[in-house]
C-alpha atoms as a PDB file:
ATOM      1  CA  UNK A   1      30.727 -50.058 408.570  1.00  0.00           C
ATOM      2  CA  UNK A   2      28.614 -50.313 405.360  1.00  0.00           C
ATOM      3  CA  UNK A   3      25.750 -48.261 403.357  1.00  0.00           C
ATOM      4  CA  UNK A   4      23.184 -49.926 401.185  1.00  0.00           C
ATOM      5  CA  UNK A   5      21.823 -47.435 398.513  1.00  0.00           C
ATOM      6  CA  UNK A   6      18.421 -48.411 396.908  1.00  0.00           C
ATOM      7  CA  UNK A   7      15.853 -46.624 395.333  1.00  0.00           C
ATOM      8  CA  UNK A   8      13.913 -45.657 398.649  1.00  0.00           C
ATOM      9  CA  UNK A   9      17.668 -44.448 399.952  1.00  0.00           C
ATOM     10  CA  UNK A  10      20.611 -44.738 402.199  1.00  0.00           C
ATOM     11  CA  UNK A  11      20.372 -46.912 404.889  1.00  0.00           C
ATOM     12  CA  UNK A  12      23.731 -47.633 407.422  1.00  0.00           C
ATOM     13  CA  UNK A  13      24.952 -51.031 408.532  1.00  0.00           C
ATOM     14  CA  UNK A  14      21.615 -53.425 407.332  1.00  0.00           C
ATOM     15  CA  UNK A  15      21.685 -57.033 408.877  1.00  0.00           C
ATOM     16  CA  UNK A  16      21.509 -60.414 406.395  1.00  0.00           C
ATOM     17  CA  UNK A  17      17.517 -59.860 406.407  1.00  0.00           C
ATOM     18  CA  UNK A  18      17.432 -56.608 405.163  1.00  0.00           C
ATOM     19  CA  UNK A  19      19.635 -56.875 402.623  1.00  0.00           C
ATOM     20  CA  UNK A  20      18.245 -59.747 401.139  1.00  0.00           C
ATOM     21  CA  UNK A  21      14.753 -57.752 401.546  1.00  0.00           C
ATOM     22  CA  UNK A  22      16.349 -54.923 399.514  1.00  0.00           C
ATOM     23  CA  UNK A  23      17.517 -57.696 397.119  1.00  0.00           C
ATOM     24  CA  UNK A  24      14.224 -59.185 395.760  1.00  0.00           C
ATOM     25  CA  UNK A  25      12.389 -55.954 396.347  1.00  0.00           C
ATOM     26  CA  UNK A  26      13.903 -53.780 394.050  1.00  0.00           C
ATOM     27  CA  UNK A  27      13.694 -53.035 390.824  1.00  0.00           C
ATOM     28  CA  UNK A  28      16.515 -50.569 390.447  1.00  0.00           C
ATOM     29  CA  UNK A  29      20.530 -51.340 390.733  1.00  0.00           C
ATOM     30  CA  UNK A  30      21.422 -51.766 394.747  1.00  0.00           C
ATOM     31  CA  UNK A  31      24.859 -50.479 396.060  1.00  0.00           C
ATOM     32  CA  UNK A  32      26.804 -51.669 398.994  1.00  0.00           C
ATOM     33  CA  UNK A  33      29.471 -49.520 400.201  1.00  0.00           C
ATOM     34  CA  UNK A  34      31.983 -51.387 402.891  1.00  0.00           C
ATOM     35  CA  UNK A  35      34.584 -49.516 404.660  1.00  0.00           C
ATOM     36  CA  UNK A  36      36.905 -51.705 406.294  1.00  0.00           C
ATOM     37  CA  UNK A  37      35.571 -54.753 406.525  1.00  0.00           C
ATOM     38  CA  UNK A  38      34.924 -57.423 409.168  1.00  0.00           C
ATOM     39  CA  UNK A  39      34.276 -61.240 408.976  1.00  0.00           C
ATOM     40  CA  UNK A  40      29.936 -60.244 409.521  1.00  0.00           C
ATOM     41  CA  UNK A  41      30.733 -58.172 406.565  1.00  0.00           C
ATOM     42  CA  UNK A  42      32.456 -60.835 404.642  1.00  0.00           C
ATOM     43  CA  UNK A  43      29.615 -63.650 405.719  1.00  0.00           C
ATOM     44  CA  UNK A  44      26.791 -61.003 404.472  1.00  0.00           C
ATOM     45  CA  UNK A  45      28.770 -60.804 400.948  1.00  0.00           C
ATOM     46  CA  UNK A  46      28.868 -64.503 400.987  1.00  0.00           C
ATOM     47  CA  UNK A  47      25.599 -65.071 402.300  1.00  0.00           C
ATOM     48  CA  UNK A  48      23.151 -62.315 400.473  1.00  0.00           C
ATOM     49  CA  UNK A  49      25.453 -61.541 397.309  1.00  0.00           C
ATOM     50  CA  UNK A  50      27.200 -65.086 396.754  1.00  0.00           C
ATOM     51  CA  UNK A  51      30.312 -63.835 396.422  1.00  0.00           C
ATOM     52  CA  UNK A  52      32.914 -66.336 395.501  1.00  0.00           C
ATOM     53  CA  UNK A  53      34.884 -67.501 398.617  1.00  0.00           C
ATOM     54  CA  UNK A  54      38.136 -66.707 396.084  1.00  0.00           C
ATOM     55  CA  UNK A  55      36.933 -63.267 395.708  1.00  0.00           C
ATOM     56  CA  UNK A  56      36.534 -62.963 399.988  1.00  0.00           C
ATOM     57  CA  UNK A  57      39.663 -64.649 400.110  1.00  0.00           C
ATOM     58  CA  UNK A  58      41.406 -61.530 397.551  1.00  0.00           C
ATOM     59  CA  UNK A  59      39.428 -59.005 399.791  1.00  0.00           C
ATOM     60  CA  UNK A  60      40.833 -60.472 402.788  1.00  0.00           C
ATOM     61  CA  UNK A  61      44.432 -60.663 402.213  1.00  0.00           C
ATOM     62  CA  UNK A  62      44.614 -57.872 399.985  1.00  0.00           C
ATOM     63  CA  UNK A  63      48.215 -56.766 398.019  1.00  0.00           C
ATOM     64  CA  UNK A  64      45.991 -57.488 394.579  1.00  0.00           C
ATOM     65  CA  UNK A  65      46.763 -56.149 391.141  1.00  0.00           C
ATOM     66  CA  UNK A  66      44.210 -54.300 388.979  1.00  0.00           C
ATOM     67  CA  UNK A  67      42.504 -56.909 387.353  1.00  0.00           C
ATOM     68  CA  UNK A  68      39.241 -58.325 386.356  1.00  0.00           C
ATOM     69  CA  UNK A  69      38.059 -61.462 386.751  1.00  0.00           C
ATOM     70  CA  UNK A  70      34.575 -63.443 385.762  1.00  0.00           C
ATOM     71  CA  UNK A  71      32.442 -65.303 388.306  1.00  0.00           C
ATOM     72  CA  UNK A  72      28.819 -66.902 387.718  1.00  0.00           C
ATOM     73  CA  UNK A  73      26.794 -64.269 388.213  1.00  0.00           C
ATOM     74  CA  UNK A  74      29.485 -61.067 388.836  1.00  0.00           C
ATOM     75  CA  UNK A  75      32.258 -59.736 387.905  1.00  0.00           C
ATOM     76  CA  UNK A  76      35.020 -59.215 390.379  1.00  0.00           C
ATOM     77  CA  UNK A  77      37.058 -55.991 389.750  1.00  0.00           C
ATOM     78  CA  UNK A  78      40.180 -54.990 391.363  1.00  0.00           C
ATOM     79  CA  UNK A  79      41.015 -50.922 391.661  1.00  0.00           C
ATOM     80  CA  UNK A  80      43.076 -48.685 392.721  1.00  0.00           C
ATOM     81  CA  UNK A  81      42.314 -45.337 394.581  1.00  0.00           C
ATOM     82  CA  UNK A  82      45.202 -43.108 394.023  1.00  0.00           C
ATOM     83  CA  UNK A  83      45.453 -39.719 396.741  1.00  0.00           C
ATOM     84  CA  UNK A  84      47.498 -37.567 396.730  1.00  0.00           C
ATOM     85  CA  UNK A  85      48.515 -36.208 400.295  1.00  0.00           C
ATOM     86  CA  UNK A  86      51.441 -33.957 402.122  1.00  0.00           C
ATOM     87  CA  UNK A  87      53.304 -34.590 398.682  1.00  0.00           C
ATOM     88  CA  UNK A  88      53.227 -37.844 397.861  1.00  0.00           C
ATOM     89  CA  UNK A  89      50.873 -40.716 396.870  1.00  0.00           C
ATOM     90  CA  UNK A  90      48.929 -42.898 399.013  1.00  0.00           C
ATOM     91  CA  UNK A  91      47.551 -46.602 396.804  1.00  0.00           C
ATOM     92  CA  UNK A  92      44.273 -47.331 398.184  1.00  0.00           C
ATOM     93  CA  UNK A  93      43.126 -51.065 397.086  1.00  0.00           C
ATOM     94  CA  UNK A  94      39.218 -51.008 396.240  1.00  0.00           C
ATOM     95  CA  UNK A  95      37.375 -54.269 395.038  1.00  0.00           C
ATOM     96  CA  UNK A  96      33.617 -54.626 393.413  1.00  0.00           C
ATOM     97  CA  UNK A  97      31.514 -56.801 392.739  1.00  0.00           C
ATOM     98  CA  UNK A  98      29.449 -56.302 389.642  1.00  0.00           C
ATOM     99  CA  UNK A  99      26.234 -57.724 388.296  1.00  0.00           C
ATOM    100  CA  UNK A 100      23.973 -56.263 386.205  1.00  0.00           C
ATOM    101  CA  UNK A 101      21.755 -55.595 389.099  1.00  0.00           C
ATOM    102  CA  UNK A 102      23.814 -54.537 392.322  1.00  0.00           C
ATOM    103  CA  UNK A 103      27.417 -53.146 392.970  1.00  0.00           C
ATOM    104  CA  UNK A 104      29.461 -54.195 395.975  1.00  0.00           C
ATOM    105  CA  UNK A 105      32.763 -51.771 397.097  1.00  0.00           C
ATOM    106  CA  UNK A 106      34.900 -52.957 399.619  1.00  0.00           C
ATOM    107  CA  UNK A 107      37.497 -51.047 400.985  1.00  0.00           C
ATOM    108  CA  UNK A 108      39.578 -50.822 404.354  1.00  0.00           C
ATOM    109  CA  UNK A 109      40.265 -46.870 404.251  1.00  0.00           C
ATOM    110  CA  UNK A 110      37.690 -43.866 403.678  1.00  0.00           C
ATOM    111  CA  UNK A 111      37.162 -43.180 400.235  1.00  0.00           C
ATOM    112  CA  UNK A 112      36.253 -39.446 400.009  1.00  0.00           C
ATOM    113  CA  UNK A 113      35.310 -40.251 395.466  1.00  0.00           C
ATOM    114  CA  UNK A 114      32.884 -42.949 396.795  1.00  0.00           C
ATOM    115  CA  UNK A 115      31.160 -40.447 399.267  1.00  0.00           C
ATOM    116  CA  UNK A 116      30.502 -38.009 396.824  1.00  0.00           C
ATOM    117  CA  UNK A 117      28.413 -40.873 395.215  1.00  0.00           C
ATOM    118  CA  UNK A 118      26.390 -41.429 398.495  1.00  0.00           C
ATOM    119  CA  UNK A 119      25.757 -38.266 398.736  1.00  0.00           C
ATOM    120  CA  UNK A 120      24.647 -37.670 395.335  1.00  0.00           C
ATOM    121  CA  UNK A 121      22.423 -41.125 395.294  1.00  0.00           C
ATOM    122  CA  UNK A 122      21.031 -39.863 399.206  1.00  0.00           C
ATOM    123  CA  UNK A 123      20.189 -36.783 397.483  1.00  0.00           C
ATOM    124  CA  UNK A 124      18.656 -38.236 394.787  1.00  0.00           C
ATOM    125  CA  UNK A 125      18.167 -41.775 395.040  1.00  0.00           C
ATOM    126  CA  UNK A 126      16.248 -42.123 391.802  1.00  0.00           C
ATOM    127  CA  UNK A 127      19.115 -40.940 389.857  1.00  0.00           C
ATOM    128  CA  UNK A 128      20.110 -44.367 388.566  1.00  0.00           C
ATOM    129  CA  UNK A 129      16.367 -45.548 388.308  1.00  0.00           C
ATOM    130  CA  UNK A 130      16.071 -47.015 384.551  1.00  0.00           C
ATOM    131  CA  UNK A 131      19.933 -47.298 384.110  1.00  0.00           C
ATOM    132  CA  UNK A 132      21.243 -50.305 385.521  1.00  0.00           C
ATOM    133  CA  UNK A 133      24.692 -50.270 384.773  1.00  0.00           C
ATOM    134  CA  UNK A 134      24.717 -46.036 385.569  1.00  0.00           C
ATOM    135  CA  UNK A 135      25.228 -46.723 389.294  1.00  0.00           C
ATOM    136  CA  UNK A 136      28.420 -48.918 388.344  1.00  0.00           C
ATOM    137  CA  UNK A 137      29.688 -46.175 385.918  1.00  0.00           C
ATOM    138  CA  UNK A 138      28.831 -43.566 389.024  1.00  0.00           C
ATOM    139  CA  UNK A 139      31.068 -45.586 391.481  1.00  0.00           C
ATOM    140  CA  UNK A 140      33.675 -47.008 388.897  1.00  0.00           C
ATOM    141  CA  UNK A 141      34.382 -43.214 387.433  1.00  0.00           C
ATOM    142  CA  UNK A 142      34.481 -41.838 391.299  1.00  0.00           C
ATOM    143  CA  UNK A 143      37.472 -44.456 391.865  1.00  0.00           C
ATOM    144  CA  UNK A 144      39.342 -43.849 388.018  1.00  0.00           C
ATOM    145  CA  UNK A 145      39.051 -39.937 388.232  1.00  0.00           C
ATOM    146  CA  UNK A 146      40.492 -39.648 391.935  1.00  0.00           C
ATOM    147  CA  UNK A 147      43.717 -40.033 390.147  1.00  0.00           C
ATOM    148  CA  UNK A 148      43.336 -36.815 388.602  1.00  0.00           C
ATOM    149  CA  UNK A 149      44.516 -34.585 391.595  1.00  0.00           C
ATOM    150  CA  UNK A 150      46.783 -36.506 392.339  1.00  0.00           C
ATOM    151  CA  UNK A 151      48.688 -36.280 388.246  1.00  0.00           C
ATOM    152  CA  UNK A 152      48.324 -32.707 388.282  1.00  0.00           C
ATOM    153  CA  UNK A 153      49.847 -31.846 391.892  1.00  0.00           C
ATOM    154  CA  UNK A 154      53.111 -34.196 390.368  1.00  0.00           C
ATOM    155  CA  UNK A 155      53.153 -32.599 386.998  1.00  0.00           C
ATOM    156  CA  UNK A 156      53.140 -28.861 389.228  1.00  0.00           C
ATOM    157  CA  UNK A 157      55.822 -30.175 391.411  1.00  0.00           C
ATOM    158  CA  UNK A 158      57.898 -31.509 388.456  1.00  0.00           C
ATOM    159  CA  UNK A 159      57.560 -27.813 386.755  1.00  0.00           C
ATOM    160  CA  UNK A 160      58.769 -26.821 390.187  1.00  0.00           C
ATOM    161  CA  UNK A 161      61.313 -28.427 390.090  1.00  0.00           C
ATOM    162  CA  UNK A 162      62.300 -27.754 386.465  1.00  0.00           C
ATOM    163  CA  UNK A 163      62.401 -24.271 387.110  1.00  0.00           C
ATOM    164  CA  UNK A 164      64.350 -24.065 390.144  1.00  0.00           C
ATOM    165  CA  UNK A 165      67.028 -26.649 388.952  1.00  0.00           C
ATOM    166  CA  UNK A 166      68.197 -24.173 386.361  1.00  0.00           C
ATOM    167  CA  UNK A 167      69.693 -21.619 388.856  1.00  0.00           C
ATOM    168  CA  UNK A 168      69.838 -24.325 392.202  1.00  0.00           C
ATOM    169  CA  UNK A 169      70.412 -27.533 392.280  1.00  0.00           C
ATOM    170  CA  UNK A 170      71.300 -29.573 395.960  1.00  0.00           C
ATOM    171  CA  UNK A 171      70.896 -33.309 397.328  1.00  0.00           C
ATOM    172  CA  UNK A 172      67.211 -32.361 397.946  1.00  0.00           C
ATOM    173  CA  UNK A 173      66.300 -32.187 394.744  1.00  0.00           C
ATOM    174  CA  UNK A 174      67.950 -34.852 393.286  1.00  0.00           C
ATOM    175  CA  UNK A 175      66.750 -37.566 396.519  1.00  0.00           C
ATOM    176  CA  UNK A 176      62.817 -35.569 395.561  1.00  0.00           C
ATOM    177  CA  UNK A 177      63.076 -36.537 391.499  1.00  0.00           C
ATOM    178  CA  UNK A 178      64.108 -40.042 392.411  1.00  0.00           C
ATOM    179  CA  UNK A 179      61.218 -40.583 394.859  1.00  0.00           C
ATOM    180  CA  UNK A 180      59.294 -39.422 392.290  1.00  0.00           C
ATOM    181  CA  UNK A 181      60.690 -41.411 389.658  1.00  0.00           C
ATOM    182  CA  UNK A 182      59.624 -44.538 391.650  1.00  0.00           C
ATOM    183  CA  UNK A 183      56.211 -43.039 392.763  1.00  0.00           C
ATOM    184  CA  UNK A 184      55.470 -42.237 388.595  1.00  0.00           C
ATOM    185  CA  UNK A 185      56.888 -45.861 387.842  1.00  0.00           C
ATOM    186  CA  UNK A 186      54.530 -47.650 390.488  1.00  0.00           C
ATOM    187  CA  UNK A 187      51.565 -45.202 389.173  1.00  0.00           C
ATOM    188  CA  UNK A 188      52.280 -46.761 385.230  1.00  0.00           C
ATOM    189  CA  UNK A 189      52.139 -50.123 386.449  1.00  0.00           C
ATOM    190  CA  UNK A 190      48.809 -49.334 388.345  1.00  0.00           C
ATOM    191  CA  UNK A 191      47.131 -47.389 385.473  1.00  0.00           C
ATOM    192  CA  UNK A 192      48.388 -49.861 382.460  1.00  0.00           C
ATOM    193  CA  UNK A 193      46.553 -52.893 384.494  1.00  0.00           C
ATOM    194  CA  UNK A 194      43.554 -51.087 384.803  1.00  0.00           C
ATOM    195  CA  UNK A 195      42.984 -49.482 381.534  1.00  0.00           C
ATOM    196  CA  UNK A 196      43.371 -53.141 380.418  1.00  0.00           C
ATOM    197  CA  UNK A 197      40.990 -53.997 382.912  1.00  0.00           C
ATOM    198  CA  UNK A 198      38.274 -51.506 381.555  1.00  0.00           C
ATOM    199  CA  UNK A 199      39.294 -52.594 378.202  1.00  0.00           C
ATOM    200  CA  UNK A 200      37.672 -55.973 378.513  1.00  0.00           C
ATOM    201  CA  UNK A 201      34.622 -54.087 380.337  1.00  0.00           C
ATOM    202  CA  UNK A 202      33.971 -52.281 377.180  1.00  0.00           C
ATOM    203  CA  UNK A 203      34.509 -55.746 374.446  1.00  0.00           C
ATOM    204  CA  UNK A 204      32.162 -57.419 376.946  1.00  0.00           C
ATOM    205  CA  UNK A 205      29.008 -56.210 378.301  1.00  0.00           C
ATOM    206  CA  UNK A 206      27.953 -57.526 381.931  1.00  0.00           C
ATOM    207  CA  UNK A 207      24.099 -57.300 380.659  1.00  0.00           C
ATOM    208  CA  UNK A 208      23.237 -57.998 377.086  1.00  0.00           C
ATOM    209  CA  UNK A 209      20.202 -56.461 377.066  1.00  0.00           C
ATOM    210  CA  UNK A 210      21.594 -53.228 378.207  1.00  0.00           C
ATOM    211  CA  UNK A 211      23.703 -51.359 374.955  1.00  0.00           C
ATOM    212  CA  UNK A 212      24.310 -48.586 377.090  1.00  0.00           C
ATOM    213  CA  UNK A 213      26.968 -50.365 379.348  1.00  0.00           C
ATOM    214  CA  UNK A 214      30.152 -50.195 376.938  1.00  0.00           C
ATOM    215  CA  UNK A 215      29.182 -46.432 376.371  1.00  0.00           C
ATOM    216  CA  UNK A 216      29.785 -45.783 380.129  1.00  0.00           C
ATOM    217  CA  UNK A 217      32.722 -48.674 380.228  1.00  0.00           C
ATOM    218  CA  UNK A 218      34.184 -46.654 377.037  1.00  0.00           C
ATOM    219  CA  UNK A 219      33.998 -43.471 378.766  1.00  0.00           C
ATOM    220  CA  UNK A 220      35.810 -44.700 381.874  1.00  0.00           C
ATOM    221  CA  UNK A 221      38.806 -46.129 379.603  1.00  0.00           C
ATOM    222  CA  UNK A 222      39.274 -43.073 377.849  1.00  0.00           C
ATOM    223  CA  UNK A 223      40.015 -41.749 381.387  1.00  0.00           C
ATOM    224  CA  UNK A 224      43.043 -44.273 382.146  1.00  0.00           C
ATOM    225  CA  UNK A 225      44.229 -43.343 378.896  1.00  0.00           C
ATOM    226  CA  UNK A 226      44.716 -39.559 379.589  1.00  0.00           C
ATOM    227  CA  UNK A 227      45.740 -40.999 382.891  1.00  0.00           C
ATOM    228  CA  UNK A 228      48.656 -43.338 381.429  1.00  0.00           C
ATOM    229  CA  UNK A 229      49.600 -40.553 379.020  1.00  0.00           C
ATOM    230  CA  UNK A 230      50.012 -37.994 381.711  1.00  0.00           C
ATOM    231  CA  UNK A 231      51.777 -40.759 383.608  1.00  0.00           C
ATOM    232  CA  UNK A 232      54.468 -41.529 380.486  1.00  0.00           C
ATOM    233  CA  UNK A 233      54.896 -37.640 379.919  1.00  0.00           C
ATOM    234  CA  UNK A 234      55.576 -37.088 383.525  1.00  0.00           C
ATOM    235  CA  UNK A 235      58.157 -39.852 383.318  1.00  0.00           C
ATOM    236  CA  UNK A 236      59.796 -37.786 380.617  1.00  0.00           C
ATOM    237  CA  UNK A 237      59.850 -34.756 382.585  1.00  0.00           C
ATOM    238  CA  UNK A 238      61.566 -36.414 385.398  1.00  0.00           C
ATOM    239  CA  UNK A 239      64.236 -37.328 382.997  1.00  0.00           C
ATOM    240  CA  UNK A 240      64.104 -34.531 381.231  1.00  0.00           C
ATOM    241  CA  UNK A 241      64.573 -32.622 384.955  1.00  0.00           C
ATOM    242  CA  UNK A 242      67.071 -35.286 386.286  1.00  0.00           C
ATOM    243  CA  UNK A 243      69.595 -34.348 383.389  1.00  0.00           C
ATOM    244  CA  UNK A 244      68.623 -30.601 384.082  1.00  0.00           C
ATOM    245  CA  UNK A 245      70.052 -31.339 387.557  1.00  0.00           C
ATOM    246  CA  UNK A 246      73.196 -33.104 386.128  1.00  0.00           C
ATOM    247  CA  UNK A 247      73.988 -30.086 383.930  1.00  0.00           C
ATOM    248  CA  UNK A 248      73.143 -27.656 386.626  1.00  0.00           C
ATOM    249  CA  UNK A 249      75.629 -29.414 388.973  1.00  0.00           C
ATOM    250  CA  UNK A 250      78.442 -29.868 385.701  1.00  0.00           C
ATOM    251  CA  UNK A 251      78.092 -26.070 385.099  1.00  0.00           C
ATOM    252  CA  UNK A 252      78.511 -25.474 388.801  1.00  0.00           C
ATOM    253  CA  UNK A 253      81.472 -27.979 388.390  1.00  0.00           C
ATOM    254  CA  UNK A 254      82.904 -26.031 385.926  1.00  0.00           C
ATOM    255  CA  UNK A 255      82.909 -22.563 386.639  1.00  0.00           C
ATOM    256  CA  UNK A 256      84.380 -23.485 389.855  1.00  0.00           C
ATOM    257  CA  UNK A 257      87.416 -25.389 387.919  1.00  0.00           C
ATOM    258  CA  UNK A 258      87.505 -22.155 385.783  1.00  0.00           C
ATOM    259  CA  UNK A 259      87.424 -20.247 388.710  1.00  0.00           C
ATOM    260  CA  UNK A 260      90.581 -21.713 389.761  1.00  0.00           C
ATOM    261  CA  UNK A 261      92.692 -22.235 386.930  1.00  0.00           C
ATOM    262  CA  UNK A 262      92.458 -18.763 386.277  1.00  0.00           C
ATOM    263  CA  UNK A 263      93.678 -17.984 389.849  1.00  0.00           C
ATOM    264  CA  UNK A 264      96.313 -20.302 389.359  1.00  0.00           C
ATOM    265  CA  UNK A 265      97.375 -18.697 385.720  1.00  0.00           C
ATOM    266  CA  UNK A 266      97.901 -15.428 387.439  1.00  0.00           C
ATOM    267  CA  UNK A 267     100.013 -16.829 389.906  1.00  0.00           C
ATOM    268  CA  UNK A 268     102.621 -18.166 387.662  1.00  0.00           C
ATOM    269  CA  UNK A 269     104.390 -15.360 386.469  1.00  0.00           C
ATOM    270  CA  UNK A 270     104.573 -13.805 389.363  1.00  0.00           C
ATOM    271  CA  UNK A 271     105.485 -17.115 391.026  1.00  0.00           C
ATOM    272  CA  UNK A 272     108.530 -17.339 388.197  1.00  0.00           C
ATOM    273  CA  UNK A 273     109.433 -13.551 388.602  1.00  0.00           C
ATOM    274  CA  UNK A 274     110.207 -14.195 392.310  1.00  0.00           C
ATOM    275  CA  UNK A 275     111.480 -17.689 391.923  1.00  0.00           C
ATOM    276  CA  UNK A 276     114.205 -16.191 389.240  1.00  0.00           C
ATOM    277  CA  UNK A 277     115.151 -13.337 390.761  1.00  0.00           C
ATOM    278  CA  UNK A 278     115.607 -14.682 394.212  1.00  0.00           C
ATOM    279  CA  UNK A 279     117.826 -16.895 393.324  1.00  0.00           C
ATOM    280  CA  UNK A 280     121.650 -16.441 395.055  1.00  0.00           C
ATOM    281  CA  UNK A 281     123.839 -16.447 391.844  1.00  0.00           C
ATOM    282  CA  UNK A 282     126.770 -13.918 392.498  1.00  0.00           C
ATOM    283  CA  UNK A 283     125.670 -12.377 388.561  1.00  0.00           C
ATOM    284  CA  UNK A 284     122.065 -11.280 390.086  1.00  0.00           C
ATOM    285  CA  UNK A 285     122.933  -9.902 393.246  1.00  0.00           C
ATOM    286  CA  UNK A 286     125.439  -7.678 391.477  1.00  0.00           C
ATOM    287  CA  UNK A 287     123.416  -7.023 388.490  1.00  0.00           C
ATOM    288  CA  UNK A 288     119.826  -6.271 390.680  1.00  0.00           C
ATOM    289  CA  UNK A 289     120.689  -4.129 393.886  1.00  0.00           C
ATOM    290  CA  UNK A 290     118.589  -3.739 396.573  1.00  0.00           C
ATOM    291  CA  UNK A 291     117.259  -0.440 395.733  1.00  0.00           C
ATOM    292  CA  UNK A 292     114.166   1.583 395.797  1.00  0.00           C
ATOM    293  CA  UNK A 293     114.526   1.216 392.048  1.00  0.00           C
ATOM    294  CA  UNK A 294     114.662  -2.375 391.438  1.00  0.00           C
ATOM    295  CA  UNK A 295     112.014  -2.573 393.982  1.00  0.00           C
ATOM    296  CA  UNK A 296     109.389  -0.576 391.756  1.00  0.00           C
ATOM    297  CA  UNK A 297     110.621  -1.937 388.862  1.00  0.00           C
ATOM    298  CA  UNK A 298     110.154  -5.430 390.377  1.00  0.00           C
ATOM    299  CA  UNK A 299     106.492  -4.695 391.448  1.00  0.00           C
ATOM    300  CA  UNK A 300     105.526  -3.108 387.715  1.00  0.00           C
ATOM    301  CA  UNK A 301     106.985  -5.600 385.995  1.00  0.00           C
ATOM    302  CA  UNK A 302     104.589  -7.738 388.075  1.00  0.00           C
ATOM    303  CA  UNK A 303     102.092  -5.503 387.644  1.00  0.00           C
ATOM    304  CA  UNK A 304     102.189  -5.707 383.854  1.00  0.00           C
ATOM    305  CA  UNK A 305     102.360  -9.145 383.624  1.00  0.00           C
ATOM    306  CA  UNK A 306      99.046  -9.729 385.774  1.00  0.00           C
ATOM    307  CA  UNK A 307      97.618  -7.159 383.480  1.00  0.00           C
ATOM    308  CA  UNK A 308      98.359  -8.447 379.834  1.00  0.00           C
ATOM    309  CA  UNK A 309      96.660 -11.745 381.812  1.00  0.00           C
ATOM    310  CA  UNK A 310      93.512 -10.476 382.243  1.00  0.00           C
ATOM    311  CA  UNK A 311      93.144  -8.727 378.673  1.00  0.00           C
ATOM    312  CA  UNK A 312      94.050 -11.953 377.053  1.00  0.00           C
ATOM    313  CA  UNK A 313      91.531 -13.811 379.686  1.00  0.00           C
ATOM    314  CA  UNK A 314      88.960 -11.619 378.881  1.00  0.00           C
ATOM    315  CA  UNK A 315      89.584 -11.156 375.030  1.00  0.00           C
ATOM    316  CA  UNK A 316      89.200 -15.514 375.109  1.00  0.00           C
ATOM    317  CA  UNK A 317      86.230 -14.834 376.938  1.00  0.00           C
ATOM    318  CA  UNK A 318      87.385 -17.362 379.657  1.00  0.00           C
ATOM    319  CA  UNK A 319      86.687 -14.707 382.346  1.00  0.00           C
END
């Protein structure tokens, strides 16, 4: 499935004929949109565009890093849509073809960014009428921006996270910051490659005669800059949270050890009490008889001693 977007409007799935029609017919920049592609797609690339067979063999086989590469005539530009959905982030691969007259997008999944620009462009299709290299900044900002979303639903979560690591922290959490350590890692890889992809964009202009192009190239790169920012702060939040949850769990570690060493502490005397008095030596049993007595005086004594415990716990503030 594909949309061709000239200045008379949207048209769905054009044959060879049309296209190249479209192609020496109009004066404006031309847009073809390709959602998962098949070989007629790839032959009307080839055919009506003259793609490079290299860049048709990248499309085809996909698993490409953000790059950009020259080709007589075009510039071949490798993307990455980045969604965020049912908590984590899906890496959708997106390749155009730029010339200072059309735009090619090929992609195998829906692209929701790229069909705000149909719409807009069906709505108005004179909206890039004048400004050759608008169209490309239209499509090229739909794919950067879609990251967005996707930055700030991980930079909520990580608060999230932050926040409830202070009072809980359980195997959940800890498996949920390292998933999201990899995710953020994967995202810095993505975003540094393109920003230096944009980078070139802006110290080279695809149309010499147009000055306006590295304004719109600029504006995109200051974009993936916020973008790889956010990404390197986020990083430090998921450390910063990670030892959170190692303190957390330490604390939780400790007051339990507390816990039980003071049980323990007020044990011993009154383990020792009964230890020495039990014993069978003829001096005790004459000395301590089995009275009412000795049996209160026993229990006081015990009593006491579990008592002058506590105020010297509490005094230490170790209870």
């Amino acid at each position: 499935m594909h949309w061709l977007s000239t200045a008379k409007g949207l048209e769905e799935n054009c044959d060879l004929g049309r296209l190249k029609q479209a192609l020496r017919a109009t004066r404006g920049p031309l847009w073809l949109d390709i959602q998962a592609p098949k070989a007629a797609d790839f032959e009307l690339l080839e055919s009506g565009f003259g793609i490079h067979e290299l860049t048709i063999e990248d499309m085809r086989h996909g698993g490409q890093r953000p790059k950009w590469e020259d080709y007589p005539g075009y510039v071949f530009l490798v993307l990455v849509h980045i969604e965020w959905s049912k908590k984590q982030v899906l890496l959708h691969q997106q390749y155009l073809c730029i010339s200072p007259m059309w735009v090619v997008t090929v992609h195998a999944d829906a692209n929701p960014a790229l069909g705000e620009v149909r719409r807009r462009l069906g709505v108005d299709s004179t909206l890039t009428q004048g400004k050759p290299m608008f169209l490309t900044y239209m499509v090229t900002q739909a794919i950067v921006d879609s990251a967005f979303p996707a930055l700030d639903a991980i930079d909520e979560e990580v608060d999230a996270l932050e926040d409830r690591l202070v009072t809980i922290a359980n195997q959940e959490d800890l498996a949920r910051i390292t998933t999201l350590k990899h995710t953020i890692t994967d995202l810095r890889r993505i975003l540094g490659a393109q920003r230096d992809a944009f980078q070139r964009l802006v110290t080279q202009a695809l149309d010499p005669t147009d000055t306006d192009s590295s304004l719109y190239f600029r504006d995109v790169y200051d974009h993936l800059v916020r973008q790889y920012e956010t990404v390197d702060s986020l990083r430090d939040l998921l450390s910063g949270a990670m030892d959170t949850y190692l303190s957390t769990v330490s604390n939780r570690l400790n007051g339990t050890v507390k816990t039980l060493t003071v049980m323990a502490s007020l044990f011993l005397p009154l383990t020792f009490l009964t230890g020495f008095f039990g014993m069978n030596f003829g001096y005790l049993t004459r000395v301590v008889q089995p009275s009412g007595p000795a049996f209160a005086g026993g229990i006081l004594l015990m009593v006491m001693s579990l008592a002058i415990q506590l105020y010297l716990f509490r005094r230490r503030h170790w209870i």
